[in-house]
Protein backbone atom coordinates (compact mmCIF):
# COMPACT_ATOMS: atom_id res chain seq x y z
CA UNK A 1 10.29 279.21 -65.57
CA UNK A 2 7.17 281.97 -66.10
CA UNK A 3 6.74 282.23 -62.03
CA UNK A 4 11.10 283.22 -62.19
CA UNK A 5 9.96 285.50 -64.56
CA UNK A 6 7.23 286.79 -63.15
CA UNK A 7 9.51 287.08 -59.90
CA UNK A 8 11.72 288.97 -61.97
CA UNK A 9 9.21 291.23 -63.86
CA UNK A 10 7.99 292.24 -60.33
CA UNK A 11 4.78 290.83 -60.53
CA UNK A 12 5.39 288.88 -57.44
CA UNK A 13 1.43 288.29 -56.93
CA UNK A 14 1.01 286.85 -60.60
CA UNK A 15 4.63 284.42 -58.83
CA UNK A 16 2.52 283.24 -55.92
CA UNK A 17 -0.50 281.82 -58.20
CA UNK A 18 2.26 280.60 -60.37
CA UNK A 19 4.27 278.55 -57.25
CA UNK A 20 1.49 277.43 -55.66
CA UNK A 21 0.24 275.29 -58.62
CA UNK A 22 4.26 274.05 -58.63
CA UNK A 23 4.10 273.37 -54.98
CA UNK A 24 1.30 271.45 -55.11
CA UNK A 25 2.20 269.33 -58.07
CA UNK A 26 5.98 268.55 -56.46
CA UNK A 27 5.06 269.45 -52.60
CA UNK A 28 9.03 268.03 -51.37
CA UNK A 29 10.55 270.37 -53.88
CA UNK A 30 12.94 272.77 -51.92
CA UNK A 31 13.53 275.09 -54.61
CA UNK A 32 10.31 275.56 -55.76
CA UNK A 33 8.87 276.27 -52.21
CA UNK A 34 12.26 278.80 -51.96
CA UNK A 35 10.66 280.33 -55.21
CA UNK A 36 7.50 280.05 -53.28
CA UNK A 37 8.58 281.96 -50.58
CA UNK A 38 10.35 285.00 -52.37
CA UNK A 39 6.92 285.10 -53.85
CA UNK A 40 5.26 285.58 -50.99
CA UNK A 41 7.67 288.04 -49.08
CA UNK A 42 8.12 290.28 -52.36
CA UNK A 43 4.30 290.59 -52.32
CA UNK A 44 4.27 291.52 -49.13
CA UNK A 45 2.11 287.98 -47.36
CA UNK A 46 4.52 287.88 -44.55
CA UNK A 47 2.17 284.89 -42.80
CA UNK A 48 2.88 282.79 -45.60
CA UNK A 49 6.53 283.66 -45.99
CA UNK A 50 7.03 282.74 -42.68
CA UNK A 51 5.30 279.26 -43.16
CA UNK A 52 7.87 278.58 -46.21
CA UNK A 53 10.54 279.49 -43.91
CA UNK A 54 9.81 276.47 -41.77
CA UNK A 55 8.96 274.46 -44.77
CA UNK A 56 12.64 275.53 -45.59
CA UNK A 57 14.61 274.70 -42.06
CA UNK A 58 12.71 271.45 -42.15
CA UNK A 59 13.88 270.60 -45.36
CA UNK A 60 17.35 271.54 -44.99
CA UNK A 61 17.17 269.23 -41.72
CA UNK A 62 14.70 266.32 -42.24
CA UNK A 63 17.49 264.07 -43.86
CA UNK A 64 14.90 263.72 -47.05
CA UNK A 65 16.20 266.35 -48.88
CA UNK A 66 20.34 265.65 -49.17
CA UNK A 67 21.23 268.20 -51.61
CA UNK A 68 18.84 271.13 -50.10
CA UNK A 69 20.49 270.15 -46.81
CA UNK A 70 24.41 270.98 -48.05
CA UNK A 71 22.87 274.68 -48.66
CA UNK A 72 23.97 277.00 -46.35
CA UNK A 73 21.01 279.33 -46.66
CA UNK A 74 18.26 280.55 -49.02
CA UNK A 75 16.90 283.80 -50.48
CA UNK A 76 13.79 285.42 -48.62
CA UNK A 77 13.09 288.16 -50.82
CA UNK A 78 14.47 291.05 -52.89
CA UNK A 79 14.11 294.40 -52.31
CA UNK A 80 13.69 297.63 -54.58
CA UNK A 81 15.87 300.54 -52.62
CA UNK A 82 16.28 303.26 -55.09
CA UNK A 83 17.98 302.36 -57.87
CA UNK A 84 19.54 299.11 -56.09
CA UNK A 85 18.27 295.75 -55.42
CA UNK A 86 19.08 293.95 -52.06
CA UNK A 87 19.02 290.37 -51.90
CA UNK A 88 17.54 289.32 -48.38
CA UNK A 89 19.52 285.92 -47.16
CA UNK A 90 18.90 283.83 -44.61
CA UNK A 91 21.36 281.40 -43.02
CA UNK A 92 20.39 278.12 -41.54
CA UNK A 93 22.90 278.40 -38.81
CA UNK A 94 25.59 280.73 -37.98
CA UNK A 95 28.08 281.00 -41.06
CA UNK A 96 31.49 281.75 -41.54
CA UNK A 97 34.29 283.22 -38.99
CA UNK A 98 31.77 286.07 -38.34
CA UNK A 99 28.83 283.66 -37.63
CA UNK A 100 26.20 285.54 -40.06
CA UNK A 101 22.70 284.65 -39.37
CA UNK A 102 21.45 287.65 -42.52
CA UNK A 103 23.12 288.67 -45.02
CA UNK A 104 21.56 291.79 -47.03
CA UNK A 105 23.50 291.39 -50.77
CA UNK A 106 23.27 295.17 -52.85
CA UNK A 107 22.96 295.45 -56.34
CA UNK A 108 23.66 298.24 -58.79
CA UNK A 109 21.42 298.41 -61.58
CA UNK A 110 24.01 296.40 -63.78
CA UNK A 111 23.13 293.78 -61.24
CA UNK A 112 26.75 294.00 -60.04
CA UNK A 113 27.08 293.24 -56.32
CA UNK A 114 28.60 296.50 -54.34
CA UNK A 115 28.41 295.40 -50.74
CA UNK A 116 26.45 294.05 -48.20
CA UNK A 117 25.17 294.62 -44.55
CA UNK A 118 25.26 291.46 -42.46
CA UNK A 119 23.82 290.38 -38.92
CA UNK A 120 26.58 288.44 -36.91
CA UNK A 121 26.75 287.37 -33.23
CA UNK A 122 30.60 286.95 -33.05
CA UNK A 123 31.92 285.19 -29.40
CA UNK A 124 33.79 288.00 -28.57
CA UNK A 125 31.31 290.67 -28.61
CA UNK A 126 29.54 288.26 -25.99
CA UNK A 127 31.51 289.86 -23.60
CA UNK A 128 30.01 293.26 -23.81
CA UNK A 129 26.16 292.06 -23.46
CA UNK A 130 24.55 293.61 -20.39
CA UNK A 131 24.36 291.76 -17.05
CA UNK A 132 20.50 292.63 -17.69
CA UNK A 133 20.01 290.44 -20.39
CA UNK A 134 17.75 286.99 -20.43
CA UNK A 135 20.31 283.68 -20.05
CA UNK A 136 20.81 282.55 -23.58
CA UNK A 137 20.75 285.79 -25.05
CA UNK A 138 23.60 286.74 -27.29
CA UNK A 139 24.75 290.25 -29.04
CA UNK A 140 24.68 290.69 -32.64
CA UNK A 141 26.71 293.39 -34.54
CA UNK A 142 25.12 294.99 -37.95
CA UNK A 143 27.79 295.84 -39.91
CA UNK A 144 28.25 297.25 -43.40
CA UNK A 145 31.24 295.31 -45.83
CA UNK A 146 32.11 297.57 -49.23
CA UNK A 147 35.56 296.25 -51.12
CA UNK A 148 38.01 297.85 -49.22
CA UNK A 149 36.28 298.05 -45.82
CA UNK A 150 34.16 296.85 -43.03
CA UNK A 151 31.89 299.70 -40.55
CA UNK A 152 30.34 298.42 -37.72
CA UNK A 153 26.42 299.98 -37.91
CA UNK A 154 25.32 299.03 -33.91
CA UNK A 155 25.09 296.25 -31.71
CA UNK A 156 21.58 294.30 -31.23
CA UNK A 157 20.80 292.30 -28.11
CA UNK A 158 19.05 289.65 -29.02
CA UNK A 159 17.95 288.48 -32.14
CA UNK A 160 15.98 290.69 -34.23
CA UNK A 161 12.79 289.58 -36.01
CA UNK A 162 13.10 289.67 -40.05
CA UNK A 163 11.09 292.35 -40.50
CA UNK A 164 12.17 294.67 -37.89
CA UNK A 165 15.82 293.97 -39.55
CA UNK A 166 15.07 294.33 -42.71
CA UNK A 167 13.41 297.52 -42.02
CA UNK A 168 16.29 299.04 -40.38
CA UNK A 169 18.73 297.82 -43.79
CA UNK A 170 16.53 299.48 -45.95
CA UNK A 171 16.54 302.89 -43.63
CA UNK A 172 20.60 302.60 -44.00
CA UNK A 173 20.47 302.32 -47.69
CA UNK A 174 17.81 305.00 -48.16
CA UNK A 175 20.10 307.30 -45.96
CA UNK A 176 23.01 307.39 -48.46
């Protein structure tokens, strides 16, 4: 409970110190190493975000963990744009009809959820990939969804790295 609220108080460094203890005391816990790991990334220690990442994917796929493995994806971080708060989510595979991989949740200051930018690789925008590209390469679309509408923000070939994605959410949201 104190590293959530440290997490929430933004004192995501105090959260690590906090999480690490937890981690160590219950080391096959999934949610605290997914508490872990928005410590980390919110304090910026992308090494060791990354390492709770595959802590994560193993435990949603190491048949040890049943209920962590019904999850369809987990929180990496959140992050302070403005006067909003985006909630950085990760899938585990593909999900939905629009096959998200990320999912970028935005929050008003009321902590009311007003839309969301998602990376998808949907089949038929395989289509349009460039001869060029490596075999096993697919396309994924950014694209913005508010209440009454979808925009379609650019096509990516190939899939991005976190960071370089979630830098170019939060230069779309700073752009408003």
């Amino acid at each position: 409970l104190a590293g959530a609220v440290l997490l929430e108080m933004r004192k995501s460094a105090d959260a690590v110190s906090y999480f690490r203890k937890v981690v160590a005391a219950q080391p096959d816990d999934a949610h605290s190493h997914s508490l872990l790991l928005e410590a980390y990334a919110e304090s910026g220690d992308r090494t060791h975000r990354d390492e709770e990442r595959v802590v994560l994917r193993r435990f949603h796929t190491d048949g040890k963990h049943p209920e962590f493995s019904l999850a369809h994806g987990y929180m990496i971080e959140r992050i302070p744009v403005g006067n909003e708060s985006v909630a950085a989510i990760e899938y585990f595979s593909p999900e939905g009809p629009n096959h998200f991989s990320y999912r970028f949740d935005v929050y008003d200051t009321s902590d009311k959820m007003i839309e969301f930018i998602a990376l998808a690789s949907e089949d038929e925008d395989q289509a349009f990939l460039p001869k060029s590209a490596k075999p096993g390469t697919r396309r994924y679309a950014l694209d913005r969804y508010t209440q009454n509408q979808q925009a379609l923000l650019g096509f990516i070939d190939g899939m991005p790295s976190y960071d370089d994605l979630r830098a170019r959410v939060v230069k779309i949201l700073k752009a408003e």
